[in-house]
PDB file of N, CA and C in Angstrom:
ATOM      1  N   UNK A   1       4.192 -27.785   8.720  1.00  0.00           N
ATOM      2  CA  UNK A   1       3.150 -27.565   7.748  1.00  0.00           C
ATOM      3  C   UNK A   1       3.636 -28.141   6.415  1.00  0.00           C
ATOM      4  N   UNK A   2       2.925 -29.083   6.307  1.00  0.00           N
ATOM      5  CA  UNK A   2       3.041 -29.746   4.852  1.00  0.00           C
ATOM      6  C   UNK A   2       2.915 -28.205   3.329  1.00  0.00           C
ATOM      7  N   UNK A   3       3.730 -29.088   1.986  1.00  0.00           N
ATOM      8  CA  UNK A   3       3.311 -27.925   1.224  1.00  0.00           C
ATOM      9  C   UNK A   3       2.296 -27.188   0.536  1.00  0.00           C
ATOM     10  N   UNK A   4       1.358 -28.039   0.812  1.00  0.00           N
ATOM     11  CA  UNK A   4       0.031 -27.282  -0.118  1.00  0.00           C
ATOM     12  C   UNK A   4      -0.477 -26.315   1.308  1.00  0.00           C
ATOM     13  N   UNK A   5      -0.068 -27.017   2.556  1.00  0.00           N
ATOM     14  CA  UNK A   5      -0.761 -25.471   3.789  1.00  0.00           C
ATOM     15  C   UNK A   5      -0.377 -24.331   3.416  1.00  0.00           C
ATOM     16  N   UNK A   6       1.208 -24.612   3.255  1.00  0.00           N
ATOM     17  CA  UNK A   6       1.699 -23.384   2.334  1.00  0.00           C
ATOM     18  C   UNK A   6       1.120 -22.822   1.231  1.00  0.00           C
ATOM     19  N   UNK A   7       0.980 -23.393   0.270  1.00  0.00           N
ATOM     20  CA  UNK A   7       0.671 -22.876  -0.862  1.00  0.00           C
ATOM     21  C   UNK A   7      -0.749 -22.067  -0.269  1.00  0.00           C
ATOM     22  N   UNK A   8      -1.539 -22.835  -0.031  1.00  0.00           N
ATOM     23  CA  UNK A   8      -2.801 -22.033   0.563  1.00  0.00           C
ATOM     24  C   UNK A   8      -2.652 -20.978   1.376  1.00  0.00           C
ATOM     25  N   UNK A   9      -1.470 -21.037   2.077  1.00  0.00           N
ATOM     26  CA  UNK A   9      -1.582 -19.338   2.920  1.00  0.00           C
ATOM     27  C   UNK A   9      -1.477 -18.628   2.188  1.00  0.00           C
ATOM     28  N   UNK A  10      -0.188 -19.143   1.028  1.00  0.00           N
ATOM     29  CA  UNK A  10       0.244 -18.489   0.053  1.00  0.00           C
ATOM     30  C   UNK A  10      -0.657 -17.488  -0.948  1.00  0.00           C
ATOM     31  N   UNK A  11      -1.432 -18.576  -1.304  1.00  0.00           N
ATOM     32  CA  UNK A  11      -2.872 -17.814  -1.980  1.00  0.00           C
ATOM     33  C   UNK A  11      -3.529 -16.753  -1.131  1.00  0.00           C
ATOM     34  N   UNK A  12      -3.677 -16.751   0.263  1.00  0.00           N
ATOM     35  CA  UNK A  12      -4.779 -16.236   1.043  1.00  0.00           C
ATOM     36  C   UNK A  12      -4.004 -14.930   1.308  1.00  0.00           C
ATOM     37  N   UNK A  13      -2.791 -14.632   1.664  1.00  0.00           N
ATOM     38  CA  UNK A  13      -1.922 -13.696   1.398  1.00  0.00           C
ATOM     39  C   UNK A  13      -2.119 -12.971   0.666  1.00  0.00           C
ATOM     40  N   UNK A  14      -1.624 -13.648  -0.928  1.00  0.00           N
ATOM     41  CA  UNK A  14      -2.044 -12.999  -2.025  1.00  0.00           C
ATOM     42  C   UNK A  14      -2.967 -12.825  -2.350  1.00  0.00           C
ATOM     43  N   UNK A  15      -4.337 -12.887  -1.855  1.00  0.00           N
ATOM     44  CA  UNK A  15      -5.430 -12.550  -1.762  1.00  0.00           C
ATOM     45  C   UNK A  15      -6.099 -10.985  -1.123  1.00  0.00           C
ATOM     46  N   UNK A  16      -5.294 -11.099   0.249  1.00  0.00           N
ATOM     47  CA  UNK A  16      -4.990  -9.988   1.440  1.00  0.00           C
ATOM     48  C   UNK A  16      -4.533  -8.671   0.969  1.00  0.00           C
ATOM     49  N   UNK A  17      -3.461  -8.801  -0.011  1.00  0.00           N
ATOM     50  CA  UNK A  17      -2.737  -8.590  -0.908  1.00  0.00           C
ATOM     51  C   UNK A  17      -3.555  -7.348  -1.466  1.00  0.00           C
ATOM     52  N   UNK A  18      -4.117  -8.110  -2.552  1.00  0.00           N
ATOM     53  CA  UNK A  18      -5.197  -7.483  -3.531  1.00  0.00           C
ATOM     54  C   UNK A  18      -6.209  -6.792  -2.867  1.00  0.00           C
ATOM     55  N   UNK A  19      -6.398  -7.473  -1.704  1.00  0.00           N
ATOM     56  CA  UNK A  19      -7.893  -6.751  -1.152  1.00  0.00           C
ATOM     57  C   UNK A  19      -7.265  -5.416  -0.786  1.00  0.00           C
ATOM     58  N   UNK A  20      -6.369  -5.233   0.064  1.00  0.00           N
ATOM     59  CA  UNK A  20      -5.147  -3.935   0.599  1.00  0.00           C
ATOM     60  C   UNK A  20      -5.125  -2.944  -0.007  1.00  0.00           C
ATOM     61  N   UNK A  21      -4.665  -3.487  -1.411  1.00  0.00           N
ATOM     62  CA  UNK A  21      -4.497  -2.092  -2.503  1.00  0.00           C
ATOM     63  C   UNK A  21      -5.588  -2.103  -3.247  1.00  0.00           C
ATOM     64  N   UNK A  22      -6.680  -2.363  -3.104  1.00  0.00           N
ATOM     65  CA  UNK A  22      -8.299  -1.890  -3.541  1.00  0.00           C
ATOM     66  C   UNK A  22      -8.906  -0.734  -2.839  1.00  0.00           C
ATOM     67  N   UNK A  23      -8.744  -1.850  -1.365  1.00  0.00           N
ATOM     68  CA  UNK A  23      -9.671  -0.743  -0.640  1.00  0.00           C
ATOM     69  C   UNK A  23      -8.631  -0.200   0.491  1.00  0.00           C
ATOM     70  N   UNK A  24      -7.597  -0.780   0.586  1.00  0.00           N
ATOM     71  CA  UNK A  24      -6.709   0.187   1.774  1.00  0.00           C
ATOM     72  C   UNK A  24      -5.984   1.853   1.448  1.00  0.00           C
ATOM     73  N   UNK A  25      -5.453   1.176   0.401  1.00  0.00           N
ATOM     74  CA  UNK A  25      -4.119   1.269   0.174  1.00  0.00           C
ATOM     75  C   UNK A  25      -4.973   3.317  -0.507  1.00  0.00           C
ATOM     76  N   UNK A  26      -6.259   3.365  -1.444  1.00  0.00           N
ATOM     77  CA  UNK A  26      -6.613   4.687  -1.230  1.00  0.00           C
ATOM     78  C   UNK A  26      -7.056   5.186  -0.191  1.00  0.00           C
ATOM     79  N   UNK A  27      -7.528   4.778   0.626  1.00  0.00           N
ATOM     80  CA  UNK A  27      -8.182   5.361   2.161  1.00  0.00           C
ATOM     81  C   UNK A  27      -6.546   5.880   2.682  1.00  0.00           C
ATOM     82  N   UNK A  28      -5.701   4.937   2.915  1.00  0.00           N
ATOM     83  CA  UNK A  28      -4.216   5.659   3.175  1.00  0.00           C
ATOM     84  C   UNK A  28      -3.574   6.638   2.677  1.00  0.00           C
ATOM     85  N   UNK A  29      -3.666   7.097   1.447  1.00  0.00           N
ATOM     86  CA  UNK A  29      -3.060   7.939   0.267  1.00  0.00           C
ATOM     87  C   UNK A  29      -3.666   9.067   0.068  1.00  0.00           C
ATOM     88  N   UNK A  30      -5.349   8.947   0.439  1.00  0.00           N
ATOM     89  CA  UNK A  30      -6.030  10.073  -0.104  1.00  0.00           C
ATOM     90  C   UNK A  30      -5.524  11.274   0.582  1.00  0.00           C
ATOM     91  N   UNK A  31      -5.384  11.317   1.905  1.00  0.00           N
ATOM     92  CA  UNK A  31      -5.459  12.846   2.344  1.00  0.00           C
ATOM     93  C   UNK A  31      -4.336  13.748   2.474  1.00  0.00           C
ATOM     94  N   UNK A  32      -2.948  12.929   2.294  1.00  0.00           N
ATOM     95  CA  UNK A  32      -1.719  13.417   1.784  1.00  0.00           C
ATOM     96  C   UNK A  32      -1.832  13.894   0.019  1.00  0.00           C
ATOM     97  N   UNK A  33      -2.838  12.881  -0.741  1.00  0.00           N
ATOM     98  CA  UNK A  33      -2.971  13.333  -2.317  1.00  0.00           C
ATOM     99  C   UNK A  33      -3.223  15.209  -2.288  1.00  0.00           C
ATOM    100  N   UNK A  34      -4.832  14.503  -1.251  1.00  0.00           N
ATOM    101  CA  UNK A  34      -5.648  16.130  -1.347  1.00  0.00           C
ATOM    102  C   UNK A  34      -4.997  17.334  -0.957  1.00  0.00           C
ATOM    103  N   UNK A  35      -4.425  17.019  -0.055  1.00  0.00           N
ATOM    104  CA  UNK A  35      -2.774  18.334   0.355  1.00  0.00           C
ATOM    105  C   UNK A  35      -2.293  18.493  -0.631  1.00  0.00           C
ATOM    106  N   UNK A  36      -1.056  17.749  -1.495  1.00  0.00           N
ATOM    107  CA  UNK A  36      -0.822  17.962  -2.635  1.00  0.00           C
ATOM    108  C   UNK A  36      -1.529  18.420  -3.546  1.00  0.00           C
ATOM    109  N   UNK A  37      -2.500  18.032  -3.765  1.00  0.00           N
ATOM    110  CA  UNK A  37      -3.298  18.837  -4.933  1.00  0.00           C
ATOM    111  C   UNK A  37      -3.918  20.296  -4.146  1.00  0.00           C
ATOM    112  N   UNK A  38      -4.348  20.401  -3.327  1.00  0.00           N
ATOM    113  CA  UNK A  38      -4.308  22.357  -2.661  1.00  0.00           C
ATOM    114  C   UNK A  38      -2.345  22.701  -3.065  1.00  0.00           C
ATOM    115  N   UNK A  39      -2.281  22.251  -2.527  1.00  0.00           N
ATOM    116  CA  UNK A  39      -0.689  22.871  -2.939  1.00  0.00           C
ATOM    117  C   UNK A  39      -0.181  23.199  -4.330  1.00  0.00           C
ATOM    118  N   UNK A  40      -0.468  22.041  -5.067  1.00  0.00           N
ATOM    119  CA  UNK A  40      -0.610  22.244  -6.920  1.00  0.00           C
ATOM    120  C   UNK A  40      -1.319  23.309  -7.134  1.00  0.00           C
ATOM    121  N   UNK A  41      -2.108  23.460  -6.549  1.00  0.00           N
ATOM    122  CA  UNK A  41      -3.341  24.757  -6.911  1.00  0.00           C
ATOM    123  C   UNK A  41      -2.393  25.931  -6.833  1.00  0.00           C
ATOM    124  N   UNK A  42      -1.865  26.046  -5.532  1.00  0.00           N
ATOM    125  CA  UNK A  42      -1.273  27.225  -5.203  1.00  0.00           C
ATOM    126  C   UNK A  42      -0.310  27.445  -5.839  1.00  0.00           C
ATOM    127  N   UNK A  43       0.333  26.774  -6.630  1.00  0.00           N
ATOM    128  CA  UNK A  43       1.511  27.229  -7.707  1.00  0.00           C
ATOM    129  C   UNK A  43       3.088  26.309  -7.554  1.00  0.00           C
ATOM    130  N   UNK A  44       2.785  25.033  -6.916  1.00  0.00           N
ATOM    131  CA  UNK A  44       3.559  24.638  -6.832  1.00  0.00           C
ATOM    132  C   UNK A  44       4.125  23.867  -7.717  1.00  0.00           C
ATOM    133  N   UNK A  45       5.813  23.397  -8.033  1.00  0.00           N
ATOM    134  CA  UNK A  45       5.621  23.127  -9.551  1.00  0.00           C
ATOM    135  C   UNK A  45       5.055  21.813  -9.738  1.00  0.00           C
ATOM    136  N   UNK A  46       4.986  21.275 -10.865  1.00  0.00           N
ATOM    137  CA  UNK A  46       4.874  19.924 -11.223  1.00  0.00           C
ATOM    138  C   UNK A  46       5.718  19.023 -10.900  1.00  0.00           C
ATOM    139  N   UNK A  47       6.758  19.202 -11.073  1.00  0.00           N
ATOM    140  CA  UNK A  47       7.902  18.032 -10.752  1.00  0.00           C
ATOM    141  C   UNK A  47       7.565  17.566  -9.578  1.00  0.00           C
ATOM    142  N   UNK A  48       7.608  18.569  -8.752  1.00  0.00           N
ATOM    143  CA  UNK A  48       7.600  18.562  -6.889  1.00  0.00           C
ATOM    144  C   UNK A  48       6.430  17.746  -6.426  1.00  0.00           C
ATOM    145  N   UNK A  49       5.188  18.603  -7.434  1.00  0.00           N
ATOM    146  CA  UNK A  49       4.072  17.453  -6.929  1.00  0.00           C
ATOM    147  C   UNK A  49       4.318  15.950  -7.555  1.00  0.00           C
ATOM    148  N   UNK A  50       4.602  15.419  -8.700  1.00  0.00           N
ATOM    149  CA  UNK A  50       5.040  14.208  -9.107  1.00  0.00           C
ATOM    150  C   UNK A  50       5.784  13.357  -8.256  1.00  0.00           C
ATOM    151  N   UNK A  51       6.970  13.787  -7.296  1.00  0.00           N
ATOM    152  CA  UNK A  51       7.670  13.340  -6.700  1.00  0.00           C
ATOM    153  C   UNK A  51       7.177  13.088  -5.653  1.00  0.00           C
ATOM    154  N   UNK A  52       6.365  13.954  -4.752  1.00  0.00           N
ATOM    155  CA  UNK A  52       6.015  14.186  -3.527  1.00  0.00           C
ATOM    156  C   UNK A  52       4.538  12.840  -3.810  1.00  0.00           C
ATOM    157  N   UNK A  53       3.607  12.837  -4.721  1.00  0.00           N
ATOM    158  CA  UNK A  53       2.722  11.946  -4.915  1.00  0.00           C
ATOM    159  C   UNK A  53       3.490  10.633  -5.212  1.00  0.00           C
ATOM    160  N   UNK A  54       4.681  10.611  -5.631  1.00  0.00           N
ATOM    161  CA  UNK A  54       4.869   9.069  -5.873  1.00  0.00           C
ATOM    162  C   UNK A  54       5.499   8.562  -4.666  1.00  0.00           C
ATOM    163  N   UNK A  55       6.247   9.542  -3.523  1.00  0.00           N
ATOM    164  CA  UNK A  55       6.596   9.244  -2.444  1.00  0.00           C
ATOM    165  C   UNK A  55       5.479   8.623  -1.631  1.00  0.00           C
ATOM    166  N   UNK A  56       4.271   8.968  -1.739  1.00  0.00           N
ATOM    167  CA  UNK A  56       2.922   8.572  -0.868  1.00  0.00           C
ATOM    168  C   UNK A  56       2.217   7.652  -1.288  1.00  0.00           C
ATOM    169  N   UNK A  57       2.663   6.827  -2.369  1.00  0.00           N
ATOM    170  CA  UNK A  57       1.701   6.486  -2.938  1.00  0.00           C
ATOM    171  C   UNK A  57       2.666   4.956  -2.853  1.00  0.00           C
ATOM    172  N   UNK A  58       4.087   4.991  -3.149  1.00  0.00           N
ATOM    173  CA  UNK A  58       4.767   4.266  -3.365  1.00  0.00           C
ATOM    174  C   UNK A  58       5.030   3.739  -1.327  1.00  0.00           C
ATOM    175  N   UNK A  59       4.903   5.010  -0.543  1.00  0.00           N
ATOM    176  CA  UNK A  59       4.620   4.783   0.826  1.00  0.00           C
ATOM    177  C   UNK A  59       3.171   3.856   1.528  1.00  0.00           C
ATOM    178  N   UNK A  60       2.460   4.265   0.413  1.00  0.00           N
ATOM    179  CA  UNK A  60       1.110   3.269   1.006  1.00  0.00           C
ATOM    180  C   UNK A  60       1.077   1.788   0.430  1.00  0.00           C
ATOM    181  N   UNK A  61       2.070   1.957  -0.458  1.00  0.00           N
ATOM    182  CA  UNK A  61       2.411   0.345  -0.926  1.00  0.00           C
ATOM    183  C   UNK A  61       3.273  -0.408   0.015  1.00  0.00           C
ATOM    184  N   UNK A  62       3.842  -0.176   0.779  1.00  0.00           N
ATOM    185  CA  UNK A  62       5.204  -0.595   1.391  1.00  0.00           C
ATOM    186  C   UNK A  62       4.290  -0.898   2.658  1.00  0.00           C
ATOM    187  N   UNK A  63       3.396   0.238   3.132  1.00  0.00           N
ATOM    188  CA  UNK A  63       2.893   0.087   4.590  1.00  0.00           C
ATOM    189  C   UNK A  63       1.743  -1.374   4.183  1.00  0.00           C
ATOM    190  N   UNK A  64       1.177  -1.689   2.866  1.00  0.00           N
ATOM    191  CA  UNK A  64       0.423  -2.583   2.829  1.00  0.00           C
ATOM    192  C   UNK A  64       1.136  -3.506   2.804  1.00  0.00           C
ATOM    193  N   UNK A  65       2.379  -3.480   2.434  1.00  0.00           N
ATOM    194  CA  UNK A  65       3.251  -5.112   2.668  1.00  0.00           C
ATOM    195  C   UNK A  65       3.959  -5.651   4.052  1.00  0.00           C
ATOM    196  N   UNK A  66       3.757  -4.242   4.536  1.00  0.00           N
ATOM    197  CA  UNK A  66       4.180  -4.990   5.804  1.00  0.00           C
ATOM    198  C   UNK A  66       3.065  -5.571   6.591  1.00  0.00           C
ATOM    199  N   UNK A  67       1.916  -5.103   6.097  1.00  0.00           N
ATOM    200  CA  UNK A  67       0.749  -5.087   6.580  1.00  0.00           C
ATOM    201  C   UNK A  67       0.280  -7.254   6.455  1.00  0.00           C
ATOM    202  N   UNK A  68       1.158  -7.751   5.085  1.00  0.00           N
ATOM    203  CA  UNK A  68       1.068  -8.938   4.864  1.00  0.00           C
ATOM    204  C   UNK A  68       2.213  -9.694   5.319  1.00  0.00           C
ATOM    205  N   UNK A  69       3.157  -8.875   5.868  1.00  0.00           N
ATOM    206  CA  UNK A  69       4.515  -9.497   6.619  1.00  0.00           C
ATOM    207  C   UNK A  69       4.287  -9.902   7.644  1.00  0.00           C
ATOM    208  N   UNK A  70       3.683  -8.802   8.599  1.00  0.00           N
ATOM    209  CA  UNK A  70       2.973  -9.096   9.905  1.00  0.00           C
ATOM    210  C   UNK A  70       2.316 -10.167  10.139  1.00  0.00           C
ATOM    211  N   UNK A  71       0.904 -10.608   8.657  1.00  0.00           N
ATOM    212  CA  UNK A  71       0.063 -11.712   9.159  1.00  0.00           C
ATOM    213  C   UNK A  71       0.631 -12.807   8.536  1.00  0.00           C
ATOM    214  N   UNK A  72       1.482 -12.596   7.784  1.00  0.00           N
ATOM    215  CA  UNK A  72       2.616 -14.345   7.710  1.00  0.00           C
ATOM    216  C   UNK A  72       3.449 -14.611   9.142  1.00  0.00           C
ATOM    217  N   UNK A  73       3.837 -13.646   9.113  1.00  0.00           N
ATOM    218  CA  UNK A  73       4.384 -14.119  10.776  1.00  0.00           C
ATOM    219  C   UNK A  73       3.448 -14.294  11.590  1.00  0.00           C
ATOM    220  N   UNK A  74       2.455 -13.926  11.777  1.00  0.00           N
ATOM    221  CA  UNK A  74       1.750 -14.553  12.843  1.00  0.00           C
ATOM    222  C   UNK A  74       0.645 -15.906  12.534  1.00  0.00           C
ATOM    223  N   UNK A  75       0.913 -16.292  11.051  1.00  0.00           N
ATOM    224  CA  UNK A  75       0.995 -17.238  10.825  1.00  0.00           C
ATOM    225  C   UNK A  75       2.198 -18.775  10.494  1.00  0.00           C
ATOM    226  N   UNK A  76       3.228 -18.108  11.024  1.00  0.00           N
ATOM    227  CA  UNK A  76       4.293 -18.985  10.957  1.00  0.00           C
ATOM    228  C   UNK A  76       5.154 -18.997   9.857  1.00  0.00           C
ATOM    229  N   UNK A  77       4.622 -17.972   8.825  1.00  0.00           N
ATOM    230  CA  UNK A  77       5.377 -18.526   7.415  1.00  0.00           C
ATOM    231  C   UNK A  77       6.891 -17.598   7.088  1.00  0.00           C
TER     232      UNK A  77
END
């Protein structure tokens, strides 16, 4: 593959990318959030929920990149 094929997956990726954490990446996050927040309710502290939300959130980022690892490899790149 010459370099602009590249560059163009490149873009379309990074395209994939963006679309992921629009519309994926909350559909993934929400229902671990909504637990956490019943749990906040119930008296749990702040820190814990801070940590525990950035674990899930920072987790639905990671699952969307592999999510673009996968379709580079099965595009060759």
């Amino acid at each position: 593959m010459d370099i602009f094929g590249e560059i163009f997956l490149f873009f379309i990726l990074l395209f994939l990318l963006g679309t992921l954490f629009r519309f994926a990446l909350p559909a993934i996050v929400a229902i671990p959030l909504l637990v956490l927040e019943k749990l906040k309710k119930l008296g749990m502290p702040k820190w814990i929920f801070w940590i525990l939300g950035s674990i899930v959130v920072w987790g639905g980022v990671v699952g969307c990149l592999f999510v673009i690892a996968y379709v580079a490899e099965f595009f060759g790149l």
